[in-house]
C-alpha atoms as a PDB file:
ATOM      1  CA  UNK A   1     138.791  84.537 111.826  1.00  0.00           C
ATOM      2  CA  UNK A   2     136.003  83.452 109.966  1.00  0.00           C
ATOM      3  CA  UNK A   3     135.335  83.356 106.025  1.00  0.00           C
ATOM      4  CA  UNK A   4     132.825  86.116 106.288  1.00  0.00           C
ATOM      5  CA  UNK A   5     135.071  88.358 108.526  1.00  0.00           C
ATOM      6  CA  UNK A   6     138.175  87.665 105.804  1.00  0.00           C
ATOM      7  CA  UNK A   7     135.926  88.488 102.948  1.00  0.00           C
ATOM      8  CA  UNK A   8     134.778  91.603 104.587  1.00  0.00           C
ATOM      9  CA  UNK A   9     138.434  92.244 105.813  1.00  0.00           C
ATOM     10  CA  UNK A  10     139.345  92.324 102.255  1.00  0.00           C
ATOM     11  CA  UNK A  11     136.431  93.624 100.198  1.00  0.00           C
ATOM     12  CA  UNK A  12     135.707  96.461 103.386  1.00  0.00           C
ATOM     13  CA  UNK A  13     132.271  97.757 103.804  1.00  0.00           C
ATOM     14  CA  UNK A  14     131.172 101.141 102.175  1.00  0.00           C
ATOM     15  CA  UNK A  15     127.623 102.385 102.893  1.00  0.00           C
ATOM     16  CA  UNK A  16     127.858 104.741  99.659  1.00  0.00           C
ATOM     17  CA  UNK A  17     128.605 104.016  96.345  1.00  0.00           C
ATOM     18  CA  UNK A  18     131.684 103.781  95.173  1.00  0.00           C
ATOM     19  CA  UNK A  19     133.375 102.887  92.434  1.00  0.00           C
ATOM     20  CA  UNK A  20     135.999  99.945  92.764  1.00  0.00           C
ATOM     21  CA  UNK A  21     139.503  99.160  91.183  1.00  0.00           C
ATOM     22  CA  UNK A  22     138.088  97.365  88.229  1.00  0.00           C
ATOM     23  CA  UNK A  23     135.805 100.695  87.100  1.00  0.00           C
ATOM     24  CA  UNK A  24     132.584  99.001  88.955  1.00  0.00           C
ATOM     25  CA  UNK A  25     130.336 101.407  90.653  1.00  0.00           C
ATOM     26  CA  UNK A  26     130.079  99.378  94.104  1.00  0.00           C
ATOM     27  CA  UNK A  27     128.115  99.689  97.420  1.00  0.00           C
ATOM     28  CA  UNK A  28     128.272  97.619 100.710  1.00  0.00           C
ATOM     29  CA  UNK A  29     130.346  94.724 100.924  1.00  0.00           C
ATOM     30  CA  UNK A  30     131.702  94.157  97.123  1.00  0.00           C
ATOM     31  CA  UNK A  31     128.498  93.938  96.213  1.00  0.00           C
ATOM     32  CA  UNK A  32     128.301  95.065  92.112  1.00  0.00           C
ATOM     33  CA  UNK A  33     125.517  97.718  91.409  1.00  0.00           C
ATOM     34  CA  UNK A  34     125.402  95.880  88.109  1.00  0.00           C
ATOM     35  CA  UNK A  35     123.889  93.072  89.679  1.00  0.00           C
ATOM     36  CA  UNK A  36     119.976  92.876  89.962  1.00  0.00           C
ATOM     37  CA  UNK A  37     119.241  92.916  93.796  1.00  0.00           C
ATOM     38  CA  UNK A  38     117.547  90.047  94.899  1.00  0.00           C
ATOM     39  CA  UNK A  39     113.274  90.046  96.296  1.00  0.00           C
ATOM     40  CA  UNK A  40     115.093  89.830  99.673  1.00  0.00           C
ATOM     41  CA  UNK A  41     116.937  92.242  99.567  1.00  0.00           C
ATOM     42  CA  UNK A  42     114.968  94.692  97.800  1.00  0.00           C
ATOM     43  CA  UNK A  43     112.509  93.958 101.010  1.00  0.00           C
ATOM     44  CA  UNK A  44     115.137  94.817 103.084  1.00  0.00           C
ATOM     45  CA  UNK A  45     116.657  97.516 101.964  1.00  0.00           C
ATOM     46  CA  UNK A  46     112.535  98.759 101.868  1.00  0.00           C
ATOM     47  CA  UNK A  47     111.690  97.772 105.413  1.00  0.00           C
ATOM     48  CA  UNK A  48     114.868 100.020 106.499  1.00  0.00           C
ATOM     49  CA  UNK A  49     113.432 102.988 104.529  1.00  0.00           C
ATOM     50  CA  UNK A  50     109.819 102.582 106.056  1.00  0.00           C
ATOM     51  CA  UNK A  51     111.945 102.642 109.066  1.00  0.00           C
ATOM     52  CA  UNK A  52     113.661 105.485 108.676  1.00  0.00           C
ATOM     53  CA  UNK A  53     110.609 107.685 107.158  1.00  0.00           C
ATOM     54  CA  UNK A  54     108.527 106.809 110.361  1.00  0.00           C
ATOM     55  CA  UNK A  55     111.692 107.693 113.205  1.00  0.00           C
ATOM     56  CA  UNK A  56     112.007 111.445 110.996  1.00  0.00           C
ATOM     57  CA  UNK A  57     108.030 111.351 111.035  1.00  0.00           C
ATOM     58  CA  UNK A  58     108.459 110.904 115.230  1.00  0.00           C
ATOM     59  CA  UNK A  59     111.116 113.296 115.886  1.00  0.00           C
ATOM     60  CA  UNK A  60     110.018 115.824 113.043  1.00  0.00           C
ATOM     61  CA  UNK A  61     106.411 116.506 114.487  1.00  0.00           C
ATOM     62  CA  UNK A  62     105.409 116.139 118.045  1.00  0.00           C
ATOM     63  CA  UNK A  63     101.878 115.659 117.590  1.00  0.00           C
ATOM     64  CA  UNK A  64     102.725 112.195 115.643  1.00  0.00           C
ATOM     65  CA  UNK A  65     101.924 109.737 118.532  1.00  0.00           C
ATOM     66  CA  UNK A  66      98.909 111.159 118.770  1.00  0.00           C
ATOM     67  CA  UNK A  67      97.959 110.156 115.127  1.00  0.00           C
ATOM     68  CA  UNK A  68      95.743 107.039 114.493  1.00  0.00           C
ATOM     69  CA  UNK A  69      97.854 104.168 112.727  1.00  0.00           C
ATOM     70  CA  UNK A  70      96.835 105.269 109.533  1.00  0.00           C
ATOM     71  CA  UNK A  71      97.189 109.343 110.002  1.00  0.00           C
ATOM     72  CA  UNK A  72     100.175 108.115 111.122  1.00  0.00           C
ATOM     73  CA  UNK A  73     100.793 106.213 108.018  1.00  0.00           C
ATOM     74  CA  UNK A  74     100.156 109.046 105.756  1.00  0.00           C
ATOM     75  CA  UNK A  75     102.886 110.908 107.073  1.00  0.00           C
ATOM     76  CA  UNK A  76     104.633 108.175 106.898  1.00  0.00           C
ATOM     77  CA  UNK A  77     104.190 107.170 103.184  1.00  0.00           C
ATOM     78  CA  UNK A  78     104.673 111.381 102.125  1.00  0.00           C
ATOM     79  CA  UNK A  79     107.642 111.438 104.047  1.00  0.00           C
ATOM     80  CA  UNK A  80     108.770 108.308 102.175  1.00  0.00           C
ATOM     81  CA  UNK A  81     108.100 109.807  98.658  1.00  0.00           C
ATOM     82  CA  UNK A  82     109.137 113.499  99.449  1.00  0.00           C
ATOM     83  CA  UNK A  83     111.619 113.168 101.937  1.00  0.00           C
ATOM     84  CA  UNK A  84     111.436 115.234 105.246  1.00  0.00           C
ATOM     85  CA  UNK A  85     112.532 118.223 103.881  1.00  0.00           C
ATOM     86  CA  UNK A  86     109.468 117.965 101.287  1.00  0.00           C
ATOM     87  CA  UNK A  87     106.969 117.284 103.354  1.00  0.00           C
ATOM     88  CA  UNK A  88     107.763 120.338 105.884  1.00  0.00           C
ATOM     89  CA  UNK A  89     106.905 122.294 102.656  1.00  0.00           C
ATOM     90  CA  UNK A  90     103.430 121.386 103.396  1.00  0.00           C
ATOM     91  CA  UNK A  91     103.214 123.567 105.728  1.00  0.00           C
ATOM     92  CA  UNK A  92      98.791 124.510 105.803  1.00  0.00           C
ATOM     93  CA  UNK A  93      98.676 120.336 105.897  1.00  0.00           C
ATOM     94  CA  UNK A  94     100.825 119.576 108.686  1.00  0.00           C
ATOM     95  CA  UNK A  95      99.302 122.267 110.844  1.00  0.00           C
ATOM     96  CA  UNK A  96      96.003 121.209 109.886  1.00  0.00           C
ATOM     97  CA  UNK A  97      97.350 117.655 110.973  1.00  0.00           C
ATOM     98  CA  UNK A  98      98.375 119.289 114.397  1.00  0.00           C
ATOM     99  CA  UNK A  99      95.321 121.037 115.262  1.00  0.00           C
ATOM    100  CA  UNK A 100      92.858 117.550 114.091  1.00  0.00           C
ATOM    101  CA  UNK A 101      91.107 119.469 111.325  1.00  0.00           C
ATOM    102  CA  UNK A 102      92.028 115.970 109.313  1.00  0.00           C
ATOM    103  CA  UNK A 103      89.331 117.461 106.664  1.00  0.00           C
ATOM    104  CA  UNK A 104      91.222 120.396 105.711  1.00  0.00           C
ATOM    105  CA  UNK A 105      94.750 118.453 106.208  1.00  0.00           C
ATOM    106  CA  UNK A 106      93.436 116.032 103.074  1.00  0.00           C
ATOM    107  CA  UNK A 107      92.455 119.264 101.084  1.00  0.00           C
ATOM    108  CA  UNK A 108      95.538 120.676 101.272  1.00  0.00           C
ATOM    109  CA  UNK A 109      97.203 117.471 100.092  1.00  0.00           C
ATOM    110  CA  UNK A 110      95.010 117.370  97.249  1.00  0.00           C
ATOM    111  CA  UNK A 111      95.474 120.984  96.080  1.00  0.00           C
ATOM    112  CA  UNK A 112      98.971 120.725  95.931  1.00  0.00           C
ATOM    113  CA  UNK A 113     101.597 120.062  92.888  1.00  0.00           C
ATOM    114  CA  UNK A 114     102.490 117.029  94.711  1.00  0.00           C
ATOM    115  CA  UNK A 115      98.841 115.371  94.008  1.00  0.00           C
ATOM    116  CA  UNK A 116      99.021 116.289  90.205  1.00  0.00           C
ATOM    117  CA  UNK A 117     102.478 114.574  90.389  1.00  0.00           C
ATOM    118  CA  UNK A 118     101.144 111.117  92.220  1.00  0.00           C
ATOM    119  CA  UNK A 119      97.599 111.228  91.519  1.00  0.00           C
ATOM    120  CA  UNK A 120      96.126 107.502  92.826  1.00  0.00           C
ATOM    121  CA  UNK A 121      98.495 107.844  95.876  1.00  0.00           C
ATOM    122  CA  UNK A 122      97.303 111.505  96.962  1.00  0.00           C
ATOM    123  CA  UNK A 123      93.833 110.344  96.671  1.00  0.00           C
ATOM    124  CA  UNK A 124      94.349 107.230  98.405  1.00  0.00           C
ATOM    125  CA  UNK A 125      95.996 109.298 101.519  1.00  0.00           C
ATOM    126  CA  UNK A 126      93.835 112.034 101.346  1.00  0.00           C
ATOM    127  CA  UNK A 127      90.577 109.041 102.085  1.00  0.00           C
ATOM    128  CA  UNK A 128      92.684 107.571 104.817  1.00  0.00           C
ATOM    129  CA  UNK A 129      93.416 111.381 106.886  1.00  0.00           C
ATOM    130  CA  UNK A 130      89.842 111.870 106.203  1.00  0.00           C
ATOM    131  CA  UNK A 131      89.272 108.807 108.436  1.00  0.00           C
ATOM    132  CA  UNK A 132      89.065 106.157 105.964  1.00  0.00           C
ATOM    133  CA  UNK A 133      91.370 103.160 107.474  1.00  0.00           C
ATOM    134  CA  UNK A 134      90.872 101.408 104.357  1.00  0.00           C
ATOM    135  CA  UNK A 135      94.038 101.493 101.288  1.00  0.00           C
END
């Protein structure tokens, strides 16, 4: 066996938090919650949320393929912030997404609670639906 497998054998791998035997609130492989997370992993545990916002973003709305990069980013970044089950709220938006009226899709994202909440971001999104590939 190697080190890494014995460590692992012994610490075991939880992909929730828990709290450990000493009273430390732990997550993944010993690792102390305590502990500042390093630029790496921050990136990584980042890159896996990106990943999973876009794969809901695909399976959640059929007409997503369809979507120019950045349309497709849009979704992408709400579904990030709000989670899936927040952005199906916005219902007018995503149907306006569906049927290419981009125009009234961006209005709706600006006349929402949402918008008032994020302000720079729901502008910034609302440019790029309108067509704007630029951030």
């Amino acid at each position: 066996m190697d080190y890494e497998a014995q460590l692992i054998l012994h610490e075991g791998s939880r992909n929730t938090p828990y709290i450990d035997s000493v009273g430390v609130q732990t997550i993944g492989i010993g690792h102390n919650l305590h502990k500042p997370l390093s630029d790496r992993a921050i990136m990584q545990i980042f890159r896996d949320d990106v990943s999973d916002a876009k794969n809901d973003c695909k399976h959640a709305f059929p007409f997503f393929e369809e979507l120019t990069e950045a349309r497709q980013w849009v979704l992408i970044n709400m579904c990030f912030n709000l989670g899936l089950g927040g952005l199906q709220r916005f219902t007018k938006f995503l149907k306006a997404v569906e049927l290419g009226d981009y125009e009234t899709a961006a209005n709706e994202m600006l006349d929402s609670l949402w918008a008032k909440q994020v302000k720079v971001r729901a502008r910034d999104l609302a440019q790029m639906m309108r067509g704007s590939e630029a951030i």
